[in-house]
N, C-alpha and C. Protein backbone atom coordinates (compact mmCIF):
# COMPACT_ATOMS: atom_id res chain seq x y z
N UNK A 1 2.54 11.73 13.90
CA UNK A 1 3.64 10.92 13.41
C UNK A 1 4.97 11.50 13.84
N UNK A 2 5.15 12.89 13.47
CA UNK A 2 6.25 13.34 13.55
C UNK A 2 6.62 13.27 15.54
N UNK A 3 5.95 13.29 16.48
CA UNK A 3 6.15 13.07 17.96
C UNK A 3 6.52 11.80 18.39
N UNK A 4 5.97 10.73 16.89
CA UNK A 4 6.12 9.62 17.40
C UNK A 4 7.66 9.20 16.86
N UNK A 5 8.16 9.42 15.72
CA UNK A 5 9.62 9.10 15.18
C UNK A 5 10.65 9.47 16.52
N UNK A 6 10.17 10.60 17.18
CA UNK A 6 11.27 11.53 17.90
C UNK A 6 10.82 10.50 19.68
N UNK A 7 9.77 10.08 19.42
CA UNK A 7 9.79 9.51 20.68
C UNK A 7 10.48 7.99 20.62
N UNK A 8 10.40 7.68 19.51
CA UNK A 8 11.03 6.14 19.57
C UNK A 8 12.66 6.10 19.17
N UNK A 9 13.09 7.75 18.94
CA UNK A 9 14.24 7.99 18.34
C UNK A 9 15.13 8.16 20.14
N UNK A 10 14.60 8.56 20.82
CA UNK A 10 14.61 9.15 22.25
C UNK A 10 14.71 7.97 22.91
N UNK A 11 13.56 6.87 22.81
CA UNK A 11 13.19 6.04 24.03
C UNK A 11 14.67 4.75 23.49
N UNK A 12 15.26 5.11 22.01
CA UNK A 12 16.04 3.80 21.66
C UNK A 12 17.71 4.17 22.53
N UNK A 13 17.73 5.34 22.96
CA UNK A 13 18.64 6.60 22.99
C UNK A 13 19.46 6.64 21.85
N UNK A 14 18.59 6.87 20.77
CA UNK A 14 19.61 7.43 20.06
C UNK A 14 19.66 8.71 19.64
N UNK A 15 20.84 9.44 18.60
CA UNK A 15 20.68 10.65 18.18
C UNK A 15 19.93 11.17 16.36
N UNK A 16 20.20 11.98 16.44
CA UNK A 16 19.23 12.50 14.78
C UNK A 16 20.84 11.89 14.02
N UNK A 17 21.81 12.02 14.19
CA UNK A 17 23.09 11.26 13.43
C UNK A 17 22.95 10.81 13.25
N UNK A 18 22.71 9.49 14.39
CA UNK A 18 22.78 8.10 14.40
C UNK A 18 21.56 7.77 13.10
N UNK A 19 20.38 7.82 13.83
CA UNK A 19 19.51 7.91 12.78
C UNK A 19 19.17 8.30 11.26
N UNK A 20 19.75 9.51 10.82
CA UNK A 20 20.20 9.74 9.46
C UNK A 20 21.29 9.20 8.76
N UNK A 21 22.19 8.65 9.84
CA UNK A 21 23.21 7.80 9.00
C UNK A 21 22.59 6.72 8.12
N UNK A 22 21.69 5.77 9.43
CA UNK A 22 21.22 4.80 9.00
C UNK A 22 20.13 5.25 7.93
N UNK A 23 19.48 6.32 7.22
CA UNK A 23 18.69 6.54 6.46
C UNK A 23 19.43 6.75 5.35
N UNK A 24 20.73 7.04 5.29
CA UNK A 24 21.55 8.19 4.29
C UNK A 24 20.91 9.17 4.07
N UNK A 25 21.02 10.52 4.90
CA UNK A 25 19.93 11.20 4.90
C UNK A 25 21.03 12.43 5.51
N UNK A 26 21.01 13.94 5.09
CA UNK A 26 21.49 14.74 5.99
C UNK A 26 20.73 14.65 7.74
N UNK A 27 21.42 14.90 8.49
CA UNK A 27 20.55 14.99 9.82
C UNK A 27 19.83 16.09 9.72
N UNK A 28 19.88 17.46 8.90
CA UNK A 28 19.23 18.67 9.31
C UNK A 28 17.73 18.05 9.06
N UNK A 29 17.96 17.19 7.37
CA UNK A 29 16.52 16.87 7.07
C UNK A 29 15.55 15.93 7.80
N UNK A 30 16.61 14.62 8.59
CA UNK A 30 15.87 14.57 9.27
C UNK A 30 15.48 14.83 10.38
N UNK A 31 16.34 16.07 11.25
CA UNK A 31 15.45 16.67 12.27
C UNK A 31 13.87 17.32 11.82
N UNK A 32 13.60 17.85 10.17
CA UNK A 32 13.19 18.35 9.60
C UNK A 32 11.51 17.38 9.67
N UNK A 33 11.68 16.25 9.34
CA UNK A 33 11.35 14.64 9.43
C UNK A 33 10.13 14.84 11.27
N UNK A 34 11.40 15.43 12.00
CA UNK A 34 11.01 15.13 13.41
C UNK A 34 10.01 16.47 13.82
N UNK A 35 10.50 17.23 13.15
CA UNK A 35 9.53 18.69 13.40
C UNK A 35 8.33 18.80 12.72
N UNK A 36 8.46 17.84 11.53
CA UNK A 36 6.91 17.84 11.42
C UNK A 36 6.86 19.38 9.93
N UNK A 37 8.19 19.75 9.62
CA UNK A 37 8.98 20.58 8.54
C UNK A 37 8.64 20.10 7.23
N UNK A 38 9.10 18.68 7.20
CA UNK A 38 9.04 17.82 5.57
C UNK A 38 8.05 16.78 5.77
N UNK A 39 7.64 16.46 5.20
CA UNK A 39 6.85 15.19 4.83
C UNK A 39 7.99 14.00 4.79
N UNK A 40 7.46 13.36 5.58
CA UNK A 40 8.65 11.52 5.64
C UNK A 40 8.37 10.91 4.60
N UNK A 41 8.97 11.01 3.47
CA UNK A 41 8.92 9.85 2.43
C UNK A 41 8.00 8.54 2.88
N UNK A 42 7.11 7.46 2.09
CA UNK A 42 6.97 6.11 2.62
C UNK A 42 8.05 5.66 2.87
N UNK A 43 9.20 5.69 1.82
CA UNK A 43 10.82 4.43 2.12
C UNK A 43 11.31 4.92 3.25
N UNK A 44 11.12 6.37 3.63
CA UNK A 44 12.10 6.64 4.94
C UNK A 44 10.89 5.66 6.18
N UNK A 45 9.88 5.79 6.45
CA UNK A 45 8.49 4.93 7.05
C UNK A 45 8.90 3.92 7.50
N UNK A 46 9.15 3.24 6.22
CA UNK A 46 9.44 1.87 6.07
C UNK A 46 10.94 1.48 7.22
N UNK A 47 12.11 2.23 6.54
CA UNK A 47 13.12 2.11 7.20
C UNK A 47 12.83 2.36 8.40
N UNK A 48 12.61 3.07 8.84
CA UNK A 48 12.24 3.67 10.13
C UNK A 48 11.32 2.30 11.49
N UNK A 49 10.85 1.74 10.59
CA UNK A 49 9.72 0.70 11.16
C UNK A 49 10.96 -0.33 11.57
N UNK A 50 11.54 -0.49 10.40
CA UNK A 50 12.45 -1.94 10.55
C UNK A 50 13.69 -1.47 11.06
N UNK A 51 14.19 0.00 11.58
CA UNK A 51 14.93 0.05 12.34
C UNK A 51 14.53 -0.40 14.01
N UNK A 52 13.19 0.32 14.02
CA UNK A 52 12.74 0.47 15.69
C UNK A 52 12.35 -0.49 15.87
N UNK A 53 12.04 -1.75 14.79
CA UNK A 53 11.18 -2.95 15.16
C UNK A 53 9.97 -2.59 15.55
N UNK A 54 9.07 -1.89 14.51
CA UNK A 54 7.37 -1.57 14.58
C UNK A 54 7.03 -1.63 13.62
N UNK A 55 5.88 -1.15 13.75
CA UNK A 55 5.35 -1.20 12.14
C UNK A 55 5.11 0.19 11.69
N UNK A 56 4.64 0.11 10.47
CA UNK A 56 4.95 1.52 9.66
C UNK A 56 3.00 2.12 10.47
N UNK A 57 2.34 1.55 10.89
CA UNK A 57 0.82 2.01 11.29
C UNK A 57 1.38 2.86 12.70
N UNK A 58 2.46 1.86 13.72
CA UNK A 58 2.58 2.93 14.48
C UNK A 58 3.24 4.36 14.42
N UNK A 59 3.73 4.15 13.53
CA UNK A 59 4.55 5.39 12.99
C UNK A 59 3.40 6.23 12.75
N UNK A 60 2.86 6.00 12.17
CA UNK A 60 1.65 6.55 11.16
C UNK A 60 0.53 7.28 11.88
N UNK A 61 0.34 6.64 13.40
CA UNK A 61 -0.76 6.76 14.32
C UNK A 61 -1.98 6.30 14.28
N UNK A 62 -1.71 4.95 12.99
CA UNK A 62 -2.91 4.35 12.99
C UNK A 62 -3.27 2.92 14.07
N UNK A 63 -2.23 2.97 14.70
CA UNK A 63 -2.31 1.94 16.01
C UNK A 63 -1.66 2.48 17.00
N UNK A 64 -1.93 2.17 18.29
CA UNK A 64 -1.21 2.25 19.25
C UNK A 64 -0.14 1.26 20.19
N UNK A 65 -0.03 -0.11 19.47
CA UNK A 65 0.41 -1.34 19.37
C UNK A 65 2.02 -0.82 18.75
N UNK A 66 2.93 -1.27 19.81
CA UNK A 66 4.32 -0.67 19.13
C UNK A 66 4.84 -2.34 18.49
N UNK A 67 4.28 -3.36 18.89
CA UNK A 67 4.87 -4.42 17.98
C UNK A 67 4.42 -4.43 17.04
N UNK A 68 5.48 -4.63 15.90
CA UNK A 68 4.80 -4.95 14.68
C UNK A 68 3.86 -6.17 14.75
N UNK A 69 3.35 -6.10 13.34
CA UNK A 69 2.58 -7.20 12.64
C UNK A 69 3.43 -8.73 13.01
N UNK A 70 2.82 -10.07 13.46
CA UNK A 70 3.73 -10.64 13.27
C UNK A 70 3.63 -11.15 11.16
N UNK A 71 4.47 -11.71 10.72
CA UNK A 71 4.78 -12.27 9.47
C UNK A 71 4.17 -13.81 8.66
């Protein structure tokens, strides 16, 4: 999980700022998030999904399908 946040954090170009802004989140924690340091909350998951436009399984590594679910 944690290779995959940092790869979709990378492939969007964005930074751990950018990204913790949008979480309200210090950035240290979530570099912390990216190292595989803390455990990712589900709500951070969640956010995280509906930032990158995926689903919370690819995050997760339970698919390899980066589109989400459709609705």
């Amino acid at each position: 999980m944690f290779v995959r946040i940092r790869n979709l954090r990378e492939d969007s170009d964005k930074t751990q700022r950018e990204v913790s802004d949008y979480l309200f989140c210090d950035q240290s924690l979530y570099s912390k998030y990216e190292r595989g340091t803390r455990v990712v909350p589900v709500e951070i998951i969640i956010k995280l999904a509906r930032f990158y436009g995926t689903s919370t399984d690819y995050i997760l590594g339970l698919t390899d399908e980066k589109e989400p679910y459709p609705r």
